[in-house]
Structures are given as C-alpha cells and as structure tokens.
C-alpha atoms as a PDB file:
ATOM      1  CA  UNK A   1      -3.119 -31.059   8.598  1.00  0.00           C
ATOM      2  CA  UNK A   2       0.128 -30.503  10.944  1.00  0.00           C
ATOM      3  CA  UNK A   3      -0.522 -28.935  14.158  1.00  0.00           C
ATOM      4  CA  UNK A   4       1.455 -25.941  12.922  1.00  0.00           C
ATOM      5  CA  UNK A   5      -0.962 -25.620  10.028  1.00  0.00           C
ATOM      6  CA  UNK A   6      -3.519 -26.174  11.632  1.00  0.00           C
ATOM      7  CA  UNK A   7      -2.339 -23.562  14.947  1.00  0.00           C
ATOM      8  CA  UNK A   8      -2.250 -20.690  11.444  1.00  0.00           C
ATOM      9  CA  UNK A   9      -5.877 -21.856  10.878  1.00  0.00           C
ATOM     10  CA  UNK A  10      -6.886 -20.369  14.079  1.00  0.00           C
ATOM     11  CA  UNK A  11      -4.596 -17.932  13.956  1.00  0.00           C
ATOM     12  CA  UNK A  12      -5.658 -16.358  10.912  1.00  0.00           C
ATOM     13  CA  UNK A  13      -9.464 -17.330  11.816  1.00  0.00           C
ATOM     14  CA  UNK A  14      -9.161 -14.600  14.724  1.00  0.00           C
ATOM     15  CA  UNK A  15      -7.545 -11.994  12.393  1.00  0.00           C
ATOM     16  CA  UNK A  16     -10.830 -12.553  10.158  1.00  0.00           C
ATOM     17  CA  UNK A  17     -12.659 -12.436  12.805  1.00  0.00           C
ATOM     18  CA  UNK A  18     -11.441  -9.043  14.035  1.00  0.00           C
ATOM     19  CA  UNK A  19     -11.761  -8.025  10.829  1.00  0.00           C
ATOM     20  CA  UNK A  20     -15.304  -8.993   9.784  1.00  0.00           C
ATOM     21  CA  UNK A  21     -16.337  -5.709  11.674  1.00  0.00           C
ATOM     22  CA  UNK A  22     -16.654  -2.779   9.154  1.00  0.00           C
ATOM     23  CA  UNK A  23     -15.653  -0.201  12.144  1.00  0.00           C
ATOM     24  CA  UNK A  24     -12.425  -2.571  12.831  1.00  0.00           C
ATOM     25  CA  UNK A  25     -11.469  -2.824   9.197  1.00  0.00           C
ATOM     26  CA  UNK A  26     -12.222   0.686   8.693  1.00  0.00           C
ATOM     27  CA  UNK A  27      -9.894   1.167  11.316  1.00  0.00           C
ATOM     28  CA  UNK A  28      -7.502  -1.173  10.661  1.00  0.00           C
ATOM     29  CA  UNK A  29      -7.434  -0.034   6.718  1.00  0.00           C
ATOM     30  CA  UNK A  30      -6.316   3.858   7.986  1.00  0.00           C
ATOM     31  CA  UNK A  31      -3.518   2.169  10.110  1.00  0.00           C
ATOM     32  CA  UNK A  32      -1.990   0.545   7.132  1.00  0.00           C
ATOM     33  CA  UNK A  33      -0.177   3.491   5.540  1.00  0.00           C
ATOM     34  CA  UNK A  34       1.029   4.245   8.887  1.00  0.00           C
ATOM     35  CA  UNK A  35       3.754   1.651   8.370  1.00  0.00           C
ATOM     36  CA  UNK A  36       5.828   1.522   4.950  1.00  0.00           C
ATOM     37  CA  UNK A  37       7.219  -1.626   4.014  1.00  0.00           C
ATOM     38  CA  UNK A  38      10.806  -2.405   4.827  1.00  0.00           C
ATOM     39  CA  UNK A  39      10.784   0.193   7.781  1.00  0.00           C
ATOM     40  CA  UNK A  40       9.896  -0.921  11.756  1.00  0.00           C
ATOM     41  CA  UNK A  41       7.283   1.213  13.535  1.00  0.00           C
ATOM     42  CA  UNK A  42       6.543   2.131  16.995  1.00  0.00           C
ATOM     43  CA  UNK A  43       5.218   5.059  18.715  1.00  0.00           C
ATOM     44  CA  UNK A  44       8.632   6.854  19.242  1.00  0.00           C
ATOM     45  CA  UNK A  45       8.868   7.639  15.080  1.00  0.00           C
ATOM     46  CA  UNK A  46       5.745   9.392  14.570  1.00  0.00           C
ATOM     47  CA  UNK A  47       4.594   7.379  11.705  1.00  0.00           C
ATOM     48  CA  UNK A  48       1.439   5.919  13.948  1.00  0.00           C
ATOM     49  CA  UNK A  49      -2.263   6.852  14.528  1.00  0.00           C
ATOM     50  CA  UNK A  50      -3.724   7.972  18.184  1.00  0.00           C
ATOM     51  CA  UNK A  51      -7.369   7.419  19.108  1.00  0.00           C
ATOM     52  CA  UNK A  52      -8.130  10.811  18.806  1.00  0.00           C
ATOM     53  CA  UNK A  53      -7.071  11.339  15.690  1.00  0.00           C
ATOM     54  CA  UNK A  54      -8.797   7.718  14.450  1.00  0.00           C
ATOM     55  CA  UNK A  55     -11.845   8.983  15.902  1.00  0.00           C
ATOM     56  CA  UNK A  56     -11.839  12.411  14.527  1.00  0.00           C
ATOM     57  CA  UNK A  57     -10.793  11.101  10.956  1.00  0.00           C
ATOM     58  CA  UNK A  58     -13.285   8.294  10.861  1.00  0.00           C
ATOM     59  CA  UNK A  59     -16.033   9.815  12.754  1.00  0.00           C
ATOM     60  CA  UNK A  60     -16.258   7.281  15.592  1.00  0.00           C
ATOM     61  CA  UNK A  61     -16.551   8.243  19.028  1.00  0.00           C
ATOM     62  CA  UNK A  62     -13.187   7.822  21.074  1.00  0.00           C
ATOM     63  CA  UNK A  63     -14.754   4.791  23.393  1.00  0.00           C
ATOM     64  CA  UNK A  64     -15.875   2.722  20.523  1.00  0.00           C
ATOM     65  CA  UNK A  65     -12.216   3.012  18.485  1.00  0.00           C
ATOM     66  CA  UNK A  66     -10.284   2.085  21.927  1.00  0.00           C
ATOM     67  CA  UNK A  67     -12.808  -0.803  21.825  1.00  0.00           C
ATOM     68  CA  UNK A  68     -12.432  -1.541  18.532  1.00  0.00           C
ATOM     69  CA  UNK A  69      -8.666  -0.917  18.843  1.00  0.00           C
ATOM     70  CA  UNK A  70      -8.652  -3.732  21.513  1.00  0.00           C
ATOM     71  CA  UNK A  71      -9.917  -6.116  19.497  1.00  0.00           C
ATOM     72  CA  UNK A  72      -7.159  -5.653  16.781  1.00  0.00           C
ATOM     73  CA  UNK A  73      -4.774  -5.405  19.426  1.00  0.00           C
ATOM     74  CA  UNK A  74      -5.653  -9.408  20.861  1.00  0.00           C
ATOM     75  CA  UNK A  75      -6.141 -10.671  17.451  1.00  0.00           C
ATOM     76  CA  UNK A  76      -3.020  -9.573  16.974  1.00  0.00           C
ATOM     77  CA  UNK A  77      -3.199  -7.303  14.064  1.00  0.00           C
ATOM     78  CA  UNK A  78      -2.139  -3.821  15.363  1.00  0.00           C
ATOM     79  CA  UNK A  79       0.313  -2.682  18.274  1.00  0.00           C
ATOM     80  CA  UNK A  80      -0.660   0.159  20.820  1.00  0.00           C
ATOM     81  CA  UNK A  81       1.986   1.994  22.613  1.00  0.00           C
ATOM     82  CA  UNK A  82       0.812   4.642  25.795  1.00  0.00           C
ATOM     83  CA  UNK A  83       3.007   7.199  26.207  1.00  0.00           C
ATOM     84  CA  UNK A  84       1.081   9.447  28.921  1.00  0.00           C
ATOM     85  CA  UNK A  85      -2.825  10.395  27.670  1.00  0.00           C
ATOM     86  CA  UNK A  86      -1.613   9.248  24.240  1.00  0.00           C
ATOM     87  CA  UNK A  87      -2.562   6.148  23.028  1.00  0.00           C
ATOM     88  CA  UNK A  88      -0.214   5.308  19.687  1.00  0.00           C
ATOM     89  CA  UNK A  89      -1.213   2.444  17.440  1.00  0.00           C
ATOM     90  CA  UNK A  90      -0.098   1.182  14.026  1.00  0.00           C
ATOM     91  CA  UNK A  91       0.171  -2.170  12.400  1.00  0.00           C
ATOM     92  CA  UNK A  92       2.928  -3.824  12.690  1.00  0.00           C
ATOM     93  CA  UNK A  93       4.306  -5.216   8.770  1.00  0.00           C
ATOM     94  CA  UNK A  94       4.466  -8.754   9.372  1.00  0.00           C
ATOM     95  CA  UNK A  95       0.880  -9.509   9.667  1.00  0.00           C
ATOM     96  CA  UNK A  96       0.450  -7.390   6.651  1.00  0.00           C
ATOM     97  CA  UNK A  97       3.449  -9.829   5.078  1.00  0.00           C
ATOM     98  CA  UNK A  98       1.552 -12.707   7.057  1.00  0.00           C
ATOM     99  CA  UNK A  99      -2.177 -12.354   5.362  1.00  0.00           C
ATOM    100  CA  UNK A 100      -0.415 -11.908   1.539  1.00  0.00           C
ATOM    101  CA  UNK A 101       1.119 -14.756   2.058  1.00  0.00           C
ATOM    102  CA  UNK A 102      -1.845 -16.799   3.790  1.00  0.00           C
ATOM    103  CA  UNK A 103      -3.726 -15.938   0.342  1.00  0.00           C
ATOM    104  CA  UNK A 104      -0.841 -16.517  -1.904  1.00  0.00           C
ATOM    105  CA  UNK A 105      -0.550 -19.847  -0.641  1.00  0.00           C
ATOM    106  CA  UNK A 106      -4.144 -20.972  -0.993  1.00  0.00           C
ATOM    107  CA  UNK A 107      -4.073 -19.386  -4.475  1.00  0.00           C
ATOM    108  CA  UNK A 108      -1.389 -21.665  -5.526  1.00  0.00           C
ATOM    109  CA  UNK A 109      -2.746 -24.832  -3.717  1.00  0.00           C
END
C-alpha cells in the first residue's frame, strides 16, 4: 500500500470513527440536505444548520450537539462558521463525493 493510500486509510478511519456515534450520525445525516450537490455552502447562504436548531430538531441538548459537532468538525466531515452567538454548520460536498467514492472503489476491487 502507497503512503497516499495508506494516509486515506486513516483518513477515512477517523470519518468512521466520528461516525460510529448514533448522536454524530444523527447529526451529521440532518446536515446532509443542507448542501445540494453541485452548489458550495457556507454560512453566508442560509442553506446551513445552527446548534439550536440541531438541538431543537433532534432533541439533544445544545452542549452535547456543539460536542458532537466538534467531533465532525476535526474528523473533518462538517464545517462550522460563527457569525456572533450563531454557530452555522453544514457539510461540506466533497467528503460526501469522498466516502461514495471510498466505497465505490472497494466495490470494484
């Protein structure tokens, strides 16, 4: 195995990680939609989720999204944007792009 292929192993082993939470893929499942494909997100286009609202849709209190939040955020799965007391998040397409393809590929090896 290349170090490249090898630096995606761990890679994607920390997104699976993050992910083997049901409270973090809950999350990380409503923040999908939040992004269509073919368009680039951020905070500024109103197409993201805040804490609150993550919390009051999932029925999680506040502290243990932004925890859960952070965890997406360093396996690098979602992006957070603060603008004042507002916390924006969404997923950002590529890693959405990124896991299809890591499956693909073992699916045709």
């Amino acid at each position: 195995m290349s170090k490249r292929e090898n630096d995606n192993m761990d890679r994607f082993s920390d997104a699976f990680k993050a992910l083997s939470n049901p409270n973090r893929l809950q999350i990380f499942m409503r923040l999908i939609p939040c992004c269509k494909p073919g368009t680039s997100c951020s905070s500024m286009d109103g197409m993201c989720a805040c804490v609150g609202d993550l919390s009051r849709d999932l029925k999680i209190a506040a502290s243990t999204v932004s925890h859960h939040l952070k965890e997406l955020r360093q396996a690098g799965l979602i992006r957070m944007e603060r603008t004042g007391k507002t916390v924006a998040c969404w997923v950002d397409r590529d890693v959405i792009e990124e896991l299809a393809g890591f499956f693909d590929k073992a699916c045709k090896e």
